[in-house]
N, C-alpha and C. Protein backbone atom coordinates (compact mmCIF):
# COMPACT_ATOMS: atom_id res chain seq x y z
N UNK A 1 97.53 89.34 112.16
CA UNK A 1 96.25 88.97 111.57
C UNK A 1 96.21 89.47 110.13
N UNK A 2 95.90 88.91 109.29
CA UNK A 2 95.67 89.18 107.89
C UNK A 2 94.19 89.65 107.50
N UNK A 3 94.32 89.87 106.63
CA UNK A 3 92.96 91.15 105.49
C UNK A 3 92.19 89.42 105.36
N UNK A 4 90.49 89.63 105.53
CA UNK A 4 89.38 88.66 104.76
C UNK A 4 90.10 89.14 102.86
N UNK A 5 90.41 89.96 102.76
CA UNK A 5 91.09 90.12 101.48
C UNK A 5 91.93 89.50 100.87
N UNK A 6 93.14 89.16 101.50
CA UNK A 6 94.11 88.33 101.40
C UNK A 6 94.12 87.04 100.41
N UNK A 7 94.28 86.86 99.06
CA UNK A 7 94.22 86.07 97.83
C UNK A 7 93.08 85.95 96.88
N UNK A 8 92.01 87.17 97.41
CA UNK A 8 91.28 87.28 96.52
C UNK A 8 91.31 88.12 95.03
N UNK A 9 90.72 88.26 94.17
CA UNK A 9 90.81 89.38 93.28
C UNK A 9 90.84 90.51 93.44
N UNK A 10 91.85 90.97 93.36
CA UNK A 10 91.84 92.72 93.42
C UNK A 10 90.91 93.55 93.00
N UNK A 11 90.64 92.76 91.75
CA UNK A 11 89.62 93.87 91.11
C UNK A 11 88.18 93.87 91.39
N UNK A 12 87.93 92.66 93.10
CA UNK A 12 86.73 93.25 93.50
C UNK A 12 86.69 94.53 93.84
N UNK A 13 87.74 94.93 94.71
CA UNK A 13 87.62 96.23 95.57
C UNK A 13 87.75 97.73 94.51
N UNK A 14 87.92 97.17 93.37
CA UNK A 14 87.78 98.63 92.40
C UNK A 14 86.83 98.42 91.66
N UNK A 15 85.27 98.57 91.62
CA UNK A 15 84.10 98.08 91.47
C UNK A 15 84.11 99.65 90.39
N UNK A 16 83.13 99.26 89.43
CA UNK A 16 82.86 100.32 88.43
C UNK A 16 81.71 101.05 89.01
N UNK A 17 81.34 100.68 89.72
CA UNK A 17 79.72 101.24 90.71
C UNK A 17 79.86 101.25 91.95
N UNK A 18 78.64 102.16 92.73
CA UNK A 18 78.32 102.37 94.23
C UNK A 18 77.86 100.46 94.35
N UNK A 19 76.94 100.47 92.92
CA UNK A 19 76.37 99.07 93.29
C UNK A 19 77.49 97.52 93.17
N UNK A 20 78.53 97.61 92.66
CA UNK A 20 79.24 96.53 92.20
C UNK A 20 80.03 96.70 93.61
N UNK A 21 79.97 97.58 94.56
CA UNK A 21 80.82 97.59 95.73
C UNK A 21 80.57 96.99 96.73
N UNK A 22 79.40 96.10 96.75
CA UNK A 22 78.53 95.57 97.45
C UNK A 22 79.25 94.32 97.54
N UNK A 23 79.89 93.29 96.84
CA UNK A 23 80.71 92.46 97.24
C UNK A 23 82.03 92.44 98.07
N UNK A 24 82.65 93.57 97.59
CA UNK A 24 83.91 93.93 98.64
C UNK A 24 83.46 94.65 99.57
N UNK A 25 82.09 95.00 100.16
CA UNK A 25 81.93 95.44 101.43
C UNK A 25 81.64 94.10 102.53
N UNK A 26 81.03 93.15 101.65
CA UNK A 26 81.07 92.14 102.54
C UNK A 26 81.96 91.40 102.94
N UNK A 27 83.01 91.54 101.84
CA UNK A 27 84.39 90.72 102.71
C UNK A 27 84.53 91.84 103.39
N UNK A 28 84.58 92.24 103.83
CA UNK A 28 85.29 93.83 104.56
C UNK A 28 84.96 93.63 105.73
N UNK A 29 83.30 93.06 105.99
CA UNK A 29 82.26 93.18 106.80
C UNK A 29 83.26 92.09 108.00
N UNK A 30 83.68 91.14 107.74
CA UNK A 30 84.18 90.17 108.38
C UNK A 30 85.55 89.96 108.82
N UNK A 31 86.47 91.01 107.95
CA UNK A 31 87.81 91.24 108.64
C UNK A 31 88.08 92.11 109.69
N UNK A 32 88.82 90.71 110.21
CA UNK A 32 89.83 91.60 111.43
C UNK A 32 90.48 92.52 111.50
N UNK A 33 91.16 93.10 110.29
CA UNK A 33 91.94 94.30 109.95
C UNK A 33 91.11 95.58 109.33
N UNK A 34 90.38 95.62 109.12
CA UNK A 34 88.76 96.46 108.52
C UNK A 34 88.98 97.71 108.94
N UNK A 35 88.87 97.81 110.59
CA UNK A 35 89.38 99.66 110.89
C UNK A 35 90.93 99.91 110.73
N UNK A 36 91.49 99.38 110.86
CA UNK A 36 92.76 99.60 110.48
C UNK A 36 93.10 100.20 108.97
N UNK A 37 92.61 99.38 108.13
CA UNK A 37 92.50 99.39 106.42
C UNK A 37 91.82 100.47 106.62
N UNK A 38 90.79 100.90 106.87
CA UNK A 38 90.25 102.12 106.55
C UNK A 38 90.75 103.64 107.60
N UNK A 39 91.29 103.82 108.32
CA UNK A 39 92.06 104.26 108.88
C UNK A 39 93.36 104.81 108.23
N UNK A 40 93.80 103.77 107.52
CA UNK A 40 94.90 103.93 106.39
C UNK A 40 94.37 104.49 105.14
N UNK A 41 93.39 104.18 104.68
CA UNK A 41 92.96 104.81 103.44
C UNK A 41 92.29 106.28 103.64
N UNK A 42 91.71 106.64 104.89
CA UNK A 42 91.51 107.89 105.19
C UNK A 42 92.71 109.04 105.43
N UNK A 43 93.71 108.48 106.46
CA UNK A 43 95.09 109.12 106.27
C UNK A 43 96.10 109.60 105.01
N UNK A 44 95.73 108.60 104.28
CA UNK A 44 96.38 108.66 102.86
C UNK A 44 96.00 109.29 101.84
N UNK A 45 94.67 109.43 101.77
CA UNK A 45 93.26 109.99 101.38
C UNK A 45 93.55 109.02 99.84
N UNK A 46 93.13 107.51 100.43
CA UNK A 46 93.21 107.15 99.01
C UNK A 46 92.47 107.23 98.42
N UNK A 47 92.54 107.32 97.01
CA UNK A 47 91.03 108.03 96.12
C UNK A 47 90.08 106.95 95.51
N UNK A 48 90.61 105.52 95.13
CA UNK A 48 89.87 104.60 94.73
C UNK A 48 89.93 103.67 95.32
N UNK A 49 88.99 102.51 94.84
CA UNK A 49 88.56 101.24 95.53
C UNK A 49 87.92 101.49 97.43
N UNK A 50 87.49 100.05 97.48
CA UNK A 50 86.92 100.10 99.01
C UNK A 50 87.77 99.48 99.58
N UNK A 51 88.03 99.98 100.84
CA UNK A 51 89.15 100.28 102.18
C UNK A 51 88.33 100.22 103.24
N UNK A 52 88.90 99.52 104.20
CA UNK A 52 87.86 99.32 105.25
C UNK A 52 86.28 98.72 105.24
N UNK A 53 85.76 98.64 103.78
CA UNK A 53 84.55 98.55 103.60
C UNK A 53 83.92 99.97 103.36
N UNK A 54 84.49 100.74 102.88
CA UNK A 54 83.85 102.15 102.89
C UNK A 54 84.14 102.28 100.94
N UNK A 55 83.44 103.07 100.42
CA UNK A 55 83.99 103.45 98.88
C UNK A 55 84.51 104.56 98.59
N UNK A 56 84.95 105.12 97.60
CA UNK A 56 85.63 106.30 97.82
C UNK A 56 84.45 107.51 98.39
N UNK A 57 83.37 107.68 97.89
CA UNK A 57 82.59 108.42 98.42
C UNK A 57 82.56 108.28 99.91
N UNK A 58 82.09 107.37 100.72
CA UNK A 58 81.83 107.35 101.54
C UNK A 58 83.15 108.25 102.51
N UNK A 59 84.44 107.44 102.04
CA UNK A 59 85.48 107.92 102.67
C UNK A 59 85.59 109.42 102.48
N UNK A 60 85.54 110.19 101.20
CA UNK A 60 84.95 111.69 101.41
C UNK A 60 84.17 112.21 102.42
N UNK A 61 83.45 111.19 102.89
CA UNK A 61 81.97 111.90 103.31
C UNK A 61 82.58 111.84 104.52
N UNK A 62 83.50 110.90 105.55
CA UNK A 62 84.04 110.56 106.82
C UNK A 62 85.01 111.66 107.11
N UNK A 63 85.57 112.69 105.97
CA UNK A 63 86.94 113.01 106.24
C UNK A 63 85.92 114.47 106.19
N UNK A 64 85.22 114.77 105.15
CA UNK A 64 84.17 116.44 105.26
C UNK A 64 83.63 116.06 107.17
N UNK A 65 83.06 114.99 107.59
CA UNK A 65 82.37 115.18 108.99
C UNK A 65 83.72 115.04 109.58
N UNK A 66 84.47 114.86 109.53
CA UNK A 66 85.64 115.01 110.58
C UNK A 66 86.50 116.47 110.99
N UNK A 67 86.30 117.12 109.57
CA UNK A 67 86.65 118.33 109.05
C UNK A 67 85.72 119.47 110.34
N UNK A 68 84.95 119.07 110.22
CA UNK A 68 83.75 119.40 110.39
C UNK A 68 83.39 119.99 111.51
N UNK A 69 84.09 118.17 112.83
CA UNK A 69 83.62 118.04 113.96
C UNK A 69 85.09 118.49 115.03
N UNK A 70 85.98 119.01 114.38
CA UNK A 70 87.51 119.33 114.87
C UNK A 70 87.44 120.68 115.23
C-alpha cells in the first residue's frame, strides 16, 4: 500500500507554521500507511515536517507522554 502522499509536493509536509500544517494533516488523515509513517518518525525522532499527520511538536509531545507512561 502506498502513502495518500505519494506524488505530491514535498514541501507540503514542511509547512513554515503549526497553521500551514493543516493541509498535510489532511492528506495524512486518509492514508493507509499514516501509523506506520508516524511510528517511523517517532523511532527516528525525526525533527521536521508532518509524519503520520502529527508535526514536529506534536511528535515531542507523544515521545515526553511515552517517556512518561514506561
Amino acid at each position: 500500500m502506498l502513502g495518500a502522499c505519494r506524488g505530491l509536493d514535498a514541501g507540503i509536509f514542511y509547512p513554515d507554521s503549526e497553521e500551514e500544517a493543516e493541509v498535510a494533516k489532511q492528506v495524512c488523515e486518509q492514508c493507509g500507511v499514516r501509523q506506520t509513517c508516524l511510528d517511523y518518525a517517532l523511532s527516528s525522532r525525526e525533527k521536521v515536517g508532518v509524519w503520520g499527520g502529527a508535526t514536529e511538536r506534536e511528535r515531542r509531545r507523544m515521545l515526553r507522554q511515552r517517556r512518561r507512561s514506561a
